[in-house]
Protein backbone atom coordinates (compact mmCIF):
# COMPACT_ATOMS: atom_id res chain seq x y z
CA UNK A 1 48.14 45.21 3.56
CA UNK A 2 51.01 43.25 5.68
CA UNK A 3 48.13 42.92 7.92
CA UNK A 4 45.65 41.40 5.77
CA UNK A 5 47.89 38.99 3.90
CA UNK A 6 48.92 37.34 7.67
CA UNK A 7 45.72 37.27 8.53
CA UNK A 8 44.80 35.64 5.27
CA UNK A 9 47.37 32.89 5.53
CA UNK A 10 46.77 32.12 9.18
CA UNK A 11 43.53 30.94 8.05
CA UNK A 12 44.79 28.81 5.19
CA UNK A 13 44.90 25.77 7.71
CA UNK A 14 41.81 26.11 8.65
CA UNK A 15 39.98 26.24 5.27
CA UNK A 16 41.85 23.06 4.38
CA UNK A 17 40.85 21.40 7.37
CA UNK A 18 36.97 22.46 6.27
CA UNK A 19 37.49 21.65 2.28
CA UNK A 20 39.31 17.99 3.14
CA UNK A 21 36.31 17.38 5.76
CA UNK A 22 33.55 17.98 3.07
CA UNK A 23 35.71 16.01 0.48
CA UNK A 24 35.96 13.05 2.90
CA UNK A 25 32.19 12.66 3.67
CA UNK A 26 30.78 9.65 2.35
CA UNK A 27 28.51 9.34 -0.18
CA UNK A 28 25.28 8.03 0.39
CA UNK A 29 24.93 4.95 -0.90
CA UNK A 30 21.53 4.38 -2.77
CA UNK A 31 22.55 0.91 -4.48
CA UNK A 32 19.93 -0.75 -2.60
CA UNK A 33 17.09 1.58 -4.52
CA UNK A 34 18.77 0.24 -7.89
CA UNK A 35 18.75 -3.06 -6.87
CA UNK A 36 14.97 -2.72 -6.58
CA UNK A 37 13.88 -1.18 -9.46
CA UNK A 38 16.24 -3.46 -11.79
CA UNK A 39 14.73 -6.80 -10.37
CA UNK A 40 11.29 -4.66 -10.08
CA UNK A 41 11.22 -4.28 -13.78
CA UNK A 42 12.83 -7.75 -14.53
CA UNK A 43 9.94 -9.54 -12.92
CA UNK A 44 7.49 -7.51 -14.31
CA UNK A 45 8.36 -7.17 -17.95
CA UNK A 46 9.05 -11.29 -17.45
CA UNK A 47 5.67 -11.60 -16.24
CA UNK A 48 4.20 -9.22 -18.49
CA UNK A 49 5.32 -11.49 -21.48
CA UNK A 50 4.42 -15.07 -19.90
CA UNK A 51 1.15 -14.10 -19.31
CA UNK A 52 0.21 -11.51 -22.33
CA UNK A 53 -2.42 -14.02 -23.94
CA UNK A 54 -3.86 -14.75 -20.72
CA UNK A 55 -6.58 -11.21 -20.15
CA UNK A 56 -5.82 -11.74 -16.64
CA UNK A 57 -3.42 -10.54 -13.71
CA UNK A 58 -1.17 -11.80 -11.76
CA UNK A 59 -2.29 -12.25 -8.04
CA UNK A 60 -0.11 -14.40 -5.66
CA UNK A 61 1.66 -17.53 -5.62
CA UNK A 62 -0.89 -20.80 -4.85
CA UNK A 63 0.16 -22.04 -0.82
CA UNK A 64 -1.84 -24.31 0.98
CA UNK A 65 -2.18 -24.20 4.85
CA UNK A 66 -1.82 -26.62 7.66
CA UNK A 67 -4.44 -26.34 10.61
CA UNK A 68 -2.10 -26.56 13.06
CA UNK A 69 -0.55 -24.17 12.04
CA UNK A 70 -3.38 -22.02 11.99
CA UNK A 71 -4.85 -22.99 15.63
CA UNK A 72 -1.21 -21.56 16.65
CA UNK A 73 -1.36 -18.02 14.82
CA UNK A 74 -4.99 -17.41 15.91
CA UNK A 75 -4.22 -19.15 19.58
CA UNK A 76 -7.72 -20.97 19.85
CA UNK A 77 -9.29 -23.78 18.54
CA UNK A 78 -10.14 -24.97 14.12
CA UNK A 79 -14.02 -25.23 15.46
CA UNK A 80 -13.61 -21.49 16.35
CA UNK A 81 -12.97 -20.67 12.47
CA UNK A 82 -13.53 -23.66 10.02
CA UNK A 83 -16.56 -22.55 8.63
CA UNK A 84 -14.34 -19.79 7.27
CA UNK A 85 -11.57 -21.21 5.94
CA UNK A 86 -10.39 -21.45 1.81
CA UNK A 87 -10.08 -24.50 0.52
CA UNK A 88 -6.22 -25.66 -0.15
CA UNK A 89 -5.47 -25.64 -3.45
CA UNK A 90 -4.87 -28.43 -5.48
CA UNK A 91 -1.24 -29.67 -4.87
CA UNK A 92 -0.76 -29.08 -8.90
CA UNK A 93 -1.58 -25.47 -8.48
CA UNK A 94 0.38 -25.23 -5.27
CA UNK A 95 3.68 -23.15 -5.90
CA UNK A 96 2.54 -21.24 -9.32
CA UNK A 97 1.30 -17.94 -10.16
CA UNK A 98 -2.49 -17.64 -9.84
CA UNK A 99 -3.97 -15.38 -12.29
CA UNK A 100 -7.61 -13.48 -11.87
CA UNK A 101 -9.55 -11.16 -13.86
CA UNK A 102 -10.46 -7.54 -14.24
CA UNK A 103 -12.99 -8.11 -11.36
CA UNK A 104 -10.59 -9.16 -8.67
CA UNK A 105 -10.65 -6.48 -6.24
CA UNK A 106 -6.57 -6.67 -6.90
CA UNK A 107 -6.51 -6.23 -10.69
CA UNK A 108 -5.42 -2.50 -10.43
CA UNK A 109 -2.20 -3.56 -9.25
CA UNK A 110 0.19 -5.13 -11.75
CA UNK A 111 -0.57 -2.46 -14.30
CA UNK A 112 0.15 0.22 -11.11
CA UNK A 113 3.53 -1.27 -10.81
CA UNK A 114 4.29 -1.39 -14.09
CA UNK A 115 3.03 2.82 -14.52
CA UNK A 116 5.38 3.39 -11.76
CA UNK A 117 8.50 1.37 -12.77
CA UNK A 118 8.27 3.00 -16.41
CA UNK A 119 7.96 6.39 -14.21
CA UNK A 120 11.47 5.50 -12.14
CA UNK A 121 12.83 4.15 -15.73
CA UNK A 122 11.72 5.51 -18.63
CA UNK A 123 11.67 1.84 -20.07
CA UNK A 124 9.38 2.37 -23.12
CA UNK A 125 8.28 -1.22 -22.99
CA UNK A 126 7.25 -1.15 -19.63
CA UNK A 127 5.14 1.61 -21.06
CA UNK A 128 3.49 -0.49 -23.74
CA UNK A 129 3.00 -3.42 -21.00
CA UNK A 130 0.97 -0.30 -18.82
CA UNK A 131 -1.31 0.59 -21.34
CA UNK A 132 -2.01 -2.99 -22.77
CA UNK A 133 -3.15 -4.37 -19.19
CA UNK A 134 -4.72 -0.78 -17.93
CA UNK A 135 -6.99 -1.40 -21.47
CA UNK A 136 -8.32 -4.84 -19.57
CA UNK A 137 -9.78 -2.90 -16.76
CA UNK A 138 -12.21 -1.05 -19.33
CA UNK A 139 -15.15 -3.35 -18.01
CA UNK A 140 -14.31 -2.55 -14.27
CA UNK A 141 -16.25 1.37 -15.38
CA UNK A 142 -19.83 -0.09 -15.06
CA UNK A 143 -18.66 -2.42 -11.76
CA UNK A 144 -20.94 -1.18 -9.02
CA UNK A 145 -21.50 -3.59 -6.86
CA UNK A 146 -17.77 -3.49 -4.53
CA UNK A 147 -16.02 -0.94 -3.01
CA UNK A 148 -12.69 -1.91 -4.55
CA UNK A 149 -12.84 0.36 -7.56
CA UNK A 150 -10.89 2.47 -5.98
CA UNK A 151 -8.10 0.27 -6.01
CA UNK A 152 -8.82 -1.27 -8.88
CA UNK A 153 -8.93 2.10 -11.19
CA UNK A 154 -7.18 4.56 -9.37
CA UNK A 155 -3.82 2.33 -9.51
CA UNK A 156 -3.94 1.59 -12.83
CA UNK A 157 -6.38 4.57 -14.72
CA UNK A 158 -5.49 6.83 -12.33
CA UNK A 159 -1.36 6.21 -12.63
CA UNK A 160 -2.25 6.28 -16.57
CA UNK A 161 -3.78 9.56 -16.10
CA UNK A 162 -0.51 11.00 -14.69
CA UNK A 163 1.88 9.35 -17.00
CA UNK A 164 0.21 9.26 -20.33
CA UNK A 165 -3.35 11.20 -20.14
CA UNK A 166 -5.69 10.60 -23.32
CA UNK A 167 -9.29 12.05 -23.11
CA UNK A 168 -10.39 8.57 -22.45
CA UNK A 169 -9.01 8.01 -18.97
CA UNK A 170 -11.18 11.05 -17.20
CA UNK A 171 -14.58 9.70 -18.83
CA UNK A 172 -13.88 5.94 -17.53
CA UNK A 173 -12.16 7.44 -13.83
CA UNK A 174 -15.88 9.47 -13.35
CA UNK A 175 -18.06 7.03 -14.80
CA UNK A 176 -16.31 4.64 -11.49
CA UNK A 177 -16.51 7.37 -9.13
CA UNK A 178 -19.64 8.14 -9.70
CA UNK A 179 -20.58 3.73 -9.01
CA UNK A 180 -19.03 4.27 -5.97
CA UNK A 181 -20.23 7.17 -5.10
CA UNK A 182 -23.76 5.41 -5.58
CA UNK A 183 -22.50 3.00 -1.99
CA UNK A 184 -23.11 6.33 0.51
CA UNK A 185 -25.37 6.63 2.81
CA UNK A 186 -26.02 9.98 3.29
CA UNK A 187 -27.92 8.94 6.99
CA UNK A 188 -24.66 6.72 8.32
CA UNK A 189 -22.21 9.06 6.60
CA UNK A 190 -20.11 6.34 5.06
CA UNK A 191 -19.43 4.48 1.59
CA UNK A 192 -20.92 0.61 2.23
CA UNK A 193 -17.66 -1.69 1.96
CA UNK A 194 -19.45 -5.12 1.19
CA UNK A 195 -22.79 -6.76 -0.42
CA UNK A 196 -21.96 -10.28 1.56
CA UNK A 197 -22.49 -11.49 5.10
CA UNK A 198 -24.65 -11.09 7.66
CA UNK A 199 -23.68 -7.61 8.04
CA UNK A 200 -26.52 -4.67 8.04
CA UNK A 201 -24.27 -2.31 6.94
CA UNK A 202 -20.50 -3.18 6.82
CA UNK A 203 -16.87 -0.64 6.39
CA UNK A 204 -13.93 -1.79 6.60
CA UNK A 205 -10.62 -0.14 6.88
CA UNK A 206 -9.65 -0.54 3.70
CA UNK A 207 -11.86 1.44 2.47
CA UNK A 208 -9.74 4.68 3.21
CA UNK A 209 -7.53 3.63 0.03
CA UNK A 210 -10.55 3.85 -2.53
CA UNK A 211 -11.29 7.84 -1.62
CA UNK A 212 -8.44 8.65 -3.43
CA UNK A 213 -10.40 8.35 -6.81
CA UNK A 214 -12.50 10.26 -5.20
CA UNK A 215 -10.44 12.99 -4.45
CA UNK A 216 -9.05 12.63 -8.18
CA UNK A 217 -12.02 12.51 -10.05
CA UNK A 218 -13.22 15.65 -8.44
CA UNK A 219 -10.33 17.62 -9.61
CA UNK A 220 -10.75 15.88 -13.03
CA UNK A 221 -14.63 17.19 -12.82
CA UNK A 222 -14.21 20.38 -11.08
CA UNK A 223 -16.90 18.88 -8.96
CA UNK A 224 -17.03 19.05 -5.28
CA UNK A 225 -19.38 16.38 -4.26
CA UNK A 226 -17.01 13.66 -4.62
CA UNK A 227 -14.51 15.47 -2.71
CA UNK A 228 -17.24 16.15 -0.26
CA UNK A 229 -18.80 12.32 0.38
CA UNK A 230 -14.75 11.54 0.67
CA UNK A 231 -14.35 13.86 3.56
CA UNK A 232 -17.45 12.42 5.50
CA UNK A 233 -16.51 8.88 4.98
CA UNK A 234 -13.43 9.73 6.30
CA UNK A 235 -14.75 11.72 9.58
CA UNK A 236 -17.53 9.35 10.21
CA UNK A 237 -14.52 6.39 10.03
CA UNK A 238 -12.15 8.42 12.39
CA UNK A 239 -15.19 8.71 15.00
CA UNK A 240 -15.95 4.99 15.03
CA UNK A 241 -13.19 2.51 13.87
CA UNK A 242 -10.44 3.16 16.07
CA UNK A 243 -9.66 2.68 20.12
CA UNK A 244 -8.25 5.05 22.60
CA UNK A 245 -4.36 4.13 21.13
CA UNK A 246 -5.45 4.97 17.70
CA UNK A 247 -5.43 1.35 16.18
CA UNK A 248 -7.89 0.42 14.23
CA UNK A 249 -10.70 -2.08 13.78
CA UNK A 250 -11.10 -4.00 10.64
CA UNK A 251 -14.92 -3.70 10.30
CA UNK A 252 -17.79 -1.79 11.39
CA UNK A 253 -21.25 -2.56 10.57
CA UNK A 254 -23.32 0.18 10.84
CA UNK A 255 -27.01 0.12 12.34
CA UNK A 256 -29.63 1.74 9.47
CA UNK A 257 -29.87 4.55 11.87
CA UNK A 258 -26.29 5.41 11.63
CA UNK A 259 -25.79 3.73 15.13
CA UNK A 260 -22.94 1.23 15.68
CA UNK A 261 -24.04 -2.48 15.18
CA UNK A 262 -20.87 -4.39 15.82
CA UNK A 263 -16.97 -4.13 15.75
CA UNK A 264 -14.94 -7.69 14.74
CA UNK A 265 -12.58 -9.01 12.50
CA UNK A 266 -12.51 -10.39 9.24
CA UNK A 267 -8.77 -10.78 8.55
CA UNK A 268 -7.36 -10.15 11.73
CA UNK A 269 -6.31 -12.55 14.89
CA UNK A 270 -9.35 -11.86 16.82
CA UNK A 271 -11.86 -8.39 17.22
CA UNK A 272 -9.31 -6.51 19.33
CA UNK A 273 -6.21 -7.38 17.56
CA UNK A 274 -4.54 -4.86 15.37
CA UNK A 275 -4.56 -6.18 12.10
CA UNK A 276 -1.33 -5.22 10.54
CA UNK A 277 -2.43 -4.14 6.96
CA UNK A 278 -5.41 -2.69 8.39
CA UNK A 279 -3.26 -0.12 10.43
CA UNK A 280 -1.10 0.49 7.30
CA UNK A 281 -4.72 1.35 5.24
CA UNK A 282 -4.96 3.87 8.08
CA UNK A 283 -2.50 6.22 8.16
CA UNK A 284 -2.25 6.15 4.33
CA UNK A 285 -5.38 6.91 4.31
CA UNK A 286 -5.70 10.00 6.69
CA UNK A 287 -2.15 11.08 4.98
CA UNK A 288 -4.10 11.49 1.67
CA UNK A 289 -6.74 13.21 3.48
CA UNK A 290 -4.95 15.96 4.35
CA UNK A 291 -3.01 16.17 1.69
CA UNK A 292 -6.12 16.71 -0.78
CA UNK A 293 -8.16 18.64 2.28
CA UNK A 294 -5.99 20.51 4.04
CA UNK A 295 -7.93 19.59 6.79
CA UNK A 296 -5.37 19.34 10.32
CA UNK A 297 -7.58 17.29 11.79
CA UNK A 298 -6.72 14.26 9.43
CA UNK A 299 -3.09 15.35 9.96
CA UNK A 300 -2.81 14.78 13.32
CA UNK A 301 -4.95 11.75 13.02
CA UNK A 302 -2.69 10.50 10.33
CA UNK A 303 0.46 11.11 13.23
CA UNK A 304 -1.32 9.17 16.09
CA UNK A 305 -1.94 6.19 14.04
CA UNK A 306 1.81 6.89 12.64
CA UNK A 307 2.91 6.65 16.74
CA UNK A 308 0.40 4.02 17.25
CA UNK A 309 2.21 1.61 14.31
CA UNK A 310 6.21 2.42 15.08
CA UNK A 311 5.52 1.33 19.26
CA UNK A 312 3.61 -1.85 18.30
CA UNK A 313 5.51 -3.53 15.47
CA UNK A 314 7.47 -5.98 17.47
CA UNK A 315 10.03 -6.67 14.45
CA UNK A 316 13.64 -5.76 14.31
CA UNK A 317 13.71 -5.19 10.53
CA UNK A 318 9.60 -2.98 10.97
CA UNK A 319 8.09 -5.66 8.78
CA UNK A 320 5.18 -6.59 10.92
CA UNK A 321 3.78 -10.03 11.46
CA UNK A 322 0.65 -10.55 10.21
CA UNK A 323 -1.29 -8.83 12.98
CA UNK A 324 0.48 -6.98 15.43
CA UNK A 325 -0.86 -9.30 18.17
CA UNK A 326 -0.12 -12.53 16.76
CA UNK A 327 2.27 -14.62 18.46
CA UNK A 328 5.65 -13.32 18.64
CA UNK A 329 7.43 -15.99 17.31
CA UNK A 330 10.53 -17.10 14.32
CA UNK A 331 7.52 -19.24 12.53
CA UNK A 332 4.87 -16.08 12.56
CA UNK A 333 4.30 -14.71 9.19
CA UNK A 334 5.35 -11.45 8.12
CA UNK A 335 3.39 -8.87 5.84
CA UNK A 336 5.34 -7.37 3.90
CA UNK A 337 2.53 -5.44 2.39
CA UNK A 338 1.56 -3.94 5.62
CA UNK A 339 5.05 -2.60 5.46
CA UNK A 340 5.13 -1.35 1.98
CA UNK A 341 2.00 0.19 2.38
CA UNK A 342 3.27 1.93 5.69
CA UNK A 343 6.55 3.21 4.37
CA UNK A 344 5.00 4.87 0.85
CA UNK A 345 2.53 6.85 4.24
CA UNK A 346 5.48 7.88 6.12
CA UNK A 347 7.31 8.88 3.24
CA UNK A 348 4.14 11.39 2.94
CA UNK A 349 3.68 12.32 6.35
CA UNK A 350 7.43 12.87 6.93
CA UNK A 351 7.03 16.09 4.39
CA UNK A 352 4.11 16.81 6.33
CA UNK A 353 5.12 17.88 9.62
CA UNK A 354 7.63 19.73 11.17
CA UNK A 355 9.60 16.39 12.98
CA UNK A 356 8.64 14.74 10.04
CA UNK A 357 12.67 12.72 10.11
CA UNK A 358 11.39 10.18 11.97
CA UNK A 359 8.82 9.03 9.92
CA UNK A 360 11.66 9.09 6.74
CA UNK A 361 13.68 7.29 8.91
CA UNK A 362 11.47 4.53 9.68
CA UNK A 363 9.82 4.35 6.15
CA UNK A 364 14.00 4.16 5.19
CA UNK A 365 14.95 0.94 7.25
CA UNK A 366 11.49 -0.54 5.74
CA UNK A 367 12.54 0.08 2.08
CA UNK A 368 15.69 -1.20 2.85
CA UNK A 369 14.97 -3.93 4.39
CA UNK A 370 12.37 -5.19 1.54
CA UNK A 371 15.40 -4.24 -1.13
CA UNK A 372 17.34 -7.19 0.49
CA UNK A 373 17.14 -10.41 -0.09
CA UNK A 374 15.14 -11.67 2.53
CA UNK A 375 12.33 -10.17 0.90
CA UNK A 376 13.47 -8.89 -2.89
CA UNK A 377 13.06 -11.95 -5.37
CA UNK A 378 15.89 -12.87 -7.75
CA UNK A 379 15.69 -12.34 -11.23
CA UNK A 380 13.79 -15.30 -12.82
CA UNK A 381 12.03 -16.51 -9.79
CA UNK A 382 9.50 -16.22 -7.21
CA UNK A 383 6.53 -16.60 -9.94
CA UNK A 384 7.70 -13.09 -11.77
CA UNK A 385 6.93 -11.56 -8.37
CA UNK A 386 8.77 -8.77 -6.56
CA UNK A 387 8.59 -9.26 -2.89
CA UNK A 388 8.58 -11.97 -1.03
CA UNK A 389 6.40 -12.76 2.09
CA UNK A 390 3.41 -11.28 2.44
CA UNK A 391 -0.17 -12.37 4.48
CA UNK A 392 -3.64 -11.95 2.93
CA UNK A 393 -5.97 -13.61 5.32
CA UNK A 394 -4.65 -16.03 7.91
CA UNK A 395 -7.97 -16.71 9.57
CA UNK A 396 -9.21 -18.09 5.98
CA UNK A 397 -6.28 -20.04 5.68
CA UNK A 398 -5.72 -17.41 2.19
CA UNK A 399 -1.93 -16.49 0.94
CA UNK A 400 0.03 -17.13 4.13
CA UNK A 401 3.66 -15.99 3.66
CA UNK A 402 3.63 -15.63 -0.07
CA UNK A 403 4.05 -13.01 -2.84
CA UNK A 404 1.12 -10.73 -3.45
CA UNK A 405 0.72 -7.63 -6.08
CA UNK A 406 -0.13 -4.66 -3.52
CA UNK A 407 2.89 -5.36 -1.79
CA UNK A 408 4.67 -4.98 -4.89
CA UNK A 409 2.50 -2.07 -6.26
CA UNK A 410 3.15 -0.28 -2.82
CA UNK A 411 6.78 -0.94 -2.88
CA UNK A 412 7.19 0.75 -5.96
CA UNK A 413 5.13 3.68 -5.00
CA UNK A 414 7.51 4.22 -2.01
CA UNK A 415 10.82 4.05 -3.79
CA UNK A 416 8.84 6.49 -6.30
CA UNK A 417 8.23 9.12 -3.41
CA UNK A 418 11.29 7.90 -1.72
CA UNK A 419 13.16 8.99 -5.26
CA UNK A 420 11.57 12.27 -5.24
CA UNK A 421 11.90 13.40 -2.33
CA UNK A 422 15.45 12.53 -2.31
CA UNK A 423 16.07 14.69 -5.72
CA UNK A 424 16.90 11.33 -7.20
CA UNK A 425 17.40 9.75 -10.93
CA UNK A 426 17.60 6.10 -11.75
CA UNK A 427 20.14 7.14 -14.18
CA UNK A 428 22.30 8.28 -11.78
CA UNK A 429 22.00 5.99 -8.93
């Protein structure tokens, strides 16, 4: 017994070396994901009031371009692009929130951020502000004439679905599945992106975000074509959009035959730039392939364009200029959608795979870095808005370095899986 108690207290110094180390660790400091969501809901109930007799979304803030400018960015000559360009606003609209309706490809949006910041919440009037501007997109059912549904619907029907079903919302979600749906070609083996141009036959990028509806709507049904169309969009995509280094073209036009027609731009610097929100469509795209597949092949497709995006952004703070081969310069606009839409993917992938850290990491220092206030609004300004420079189109002379609502719908979604994966309440942040 002598024995054992010496033994015992020889240790003693030891175990209070161990308890006082894991008393002394800090505490990870999450204010930064408060600080989000409070302005996040702020701006959005603020909007949500200003513009509730409106029937119609909040898109961007009105900026106008200079050519200049422009001739810079794109390094080569107005005559190159003019046909193409927007029209500057009028200098009274210039500065102010521009409002569209339930057709804009981007009305989905507000009411997702608004589904998700009543998810991080609980705010019951962020609720009510959900439902009321979900109920606008009614109309957007019978719309079958645009890809975009997908965005349009799934972000704000589809986040309804999760957060407050009724047997409404499965009726309207496979009435628009089944429009778009109606867009694939069962000979090219891809959902047709656009009715405009010159185009035989055009896909863009983008149009990996809309096959989530897809994928939801045949879970909703039971039925597996949707699921199945999905699948070959996304395999006939992976064979033809991208180069050797896994970046992506924005557009393909398809040949009736299936064959390639052409490769360009549309909102990129050039055809063989890297558009920066075009990469970010990617891997969030191929992420919730495999995720609703199971499918490895999208996986590790989903990790090479992953790669692909953390050794090209040329940023310090991994929010990527505009394209990632624009000009690498203090005046080049960021997107700051590119990188919301990026970090809500890694957050995904990172659970994926078995290094999966990295990606956390990276999607981390992006969420941070949007949480500051370089790129977080204050309360009261930046036109109700949450984030602060973003890119549409630069080539068109369209929202250069301004607020838009995907950045701030895929901001939210991040902190959302950020939050979750974490184990973490708003209440107790």
């Amino acid at each position: 017994m002598d024995c054992m108690k010496k033994h015992f207290f020889r240790s003693l110094p030891v175990m209070a070396v161990i308890v006082m180390s894991c008393a002394s660790a800090p505490k990870e400091d999450h204010s930064w994901i408060r600080k989000g969501i409070d302005v996040a809901s702020a701006q959005l109930k603020l909007t949500a009031e200003e513009i509730a007799d409106s029937a119609k979304l909040p898109r961007c803030i009105s900026v106008g371009y200079e050519l200049d400018f422009l001739c810079k960015q794109l390094e080569h000559q107005s005559a190159t692009f003019k046909d193409s360009l927007h029209p500057n606003p009028s200098p009274e609209l210039v500065g102010k929130r521009q409002l569209v309706g339930v057709s804009d490809w981007t009305s989905g949006f507000f009411p997702g951020s608004l589904w998700y910041t009543y998810e991080l919440t609980g705010d019951q009037a962020l609720k009510q502000y959900a439902i009321a501007y979900t109920n606008l997109l009614y109309p957007v059912r019978e719309e079958a004439g645009t890809h975009d549904v997908g965005f349009m619907m799934n972000c704000s029907y589809g986040n309804a679905g999760r957060l407050s079903p009724n047997d409404t919302i499965p009726t309207v979600l496979k009435q628009t599945a089944d429009n778009l749906i109606a867009r694939f070609d069962t000979g090219i083996g891809v959902i047709r992106s656009w009715d405009f141009g010159t185009w035989n036959y055009p896909v863009i990028i983008d149009n990996m975000m809309n096959l989530d509806l897809l994928f939801n709507v045949s879970k909703l049904t039971g039925n597996p074509v949707y699921k199945d169309i999905a699948g070959k969009h996304a395999y006939t995509t992976m064979k033809n959009h991208f180069r050797p280094d896994y970046s992506s073209y924005h557009v393909v036009s398809y040949n009736s035959d299936g064959t390639v027609e052409l490769k360009e731009t549309h909102q990129g610097k050039n055809a063989e730039s890297s558009w920066s929100r075009g990469q970010a469509w990617a891997v969030y795209g191929y992420t919730s392939c495999y995720r609703e597949t199971g499918d490895k092949a999208f996986l590790d497709f989903a990790g090479k364009i992953a790669d692909l995006i953390m050794s090209r952004v040329k940023t310090s703070d991994f929010i990527p200029y505009w394209d990632y081969d624009a000009p690498d310069t203090p005046e080049t606009p960021r997107d700051a959608s590119a990188a919301a839409i990026t970090a809500s993917a890694f957050i995904e992938l990172s659970t994926m795979v078995p290094d999966g850290k990295h990606y956390l990491d990276y999607a981390t220092t992006i969420l941070k870095n949007l949480s500051s206030d370089t790129y977080l609004a204050k309360v009261g300004e930046n036109q109700g808005f949450i984030l602060m420079h973003s890119t549409g189109s630069l080539p068109h002379g369209s929202e250069v370095d301004t607020p838009l609502n995907y950045a701030d719908y895929y901001y939210m979604e991040a902190l959302e899986r950020y939050m979750k994966l974490k184990g973490l309440e708003y209440k107790n942040l």
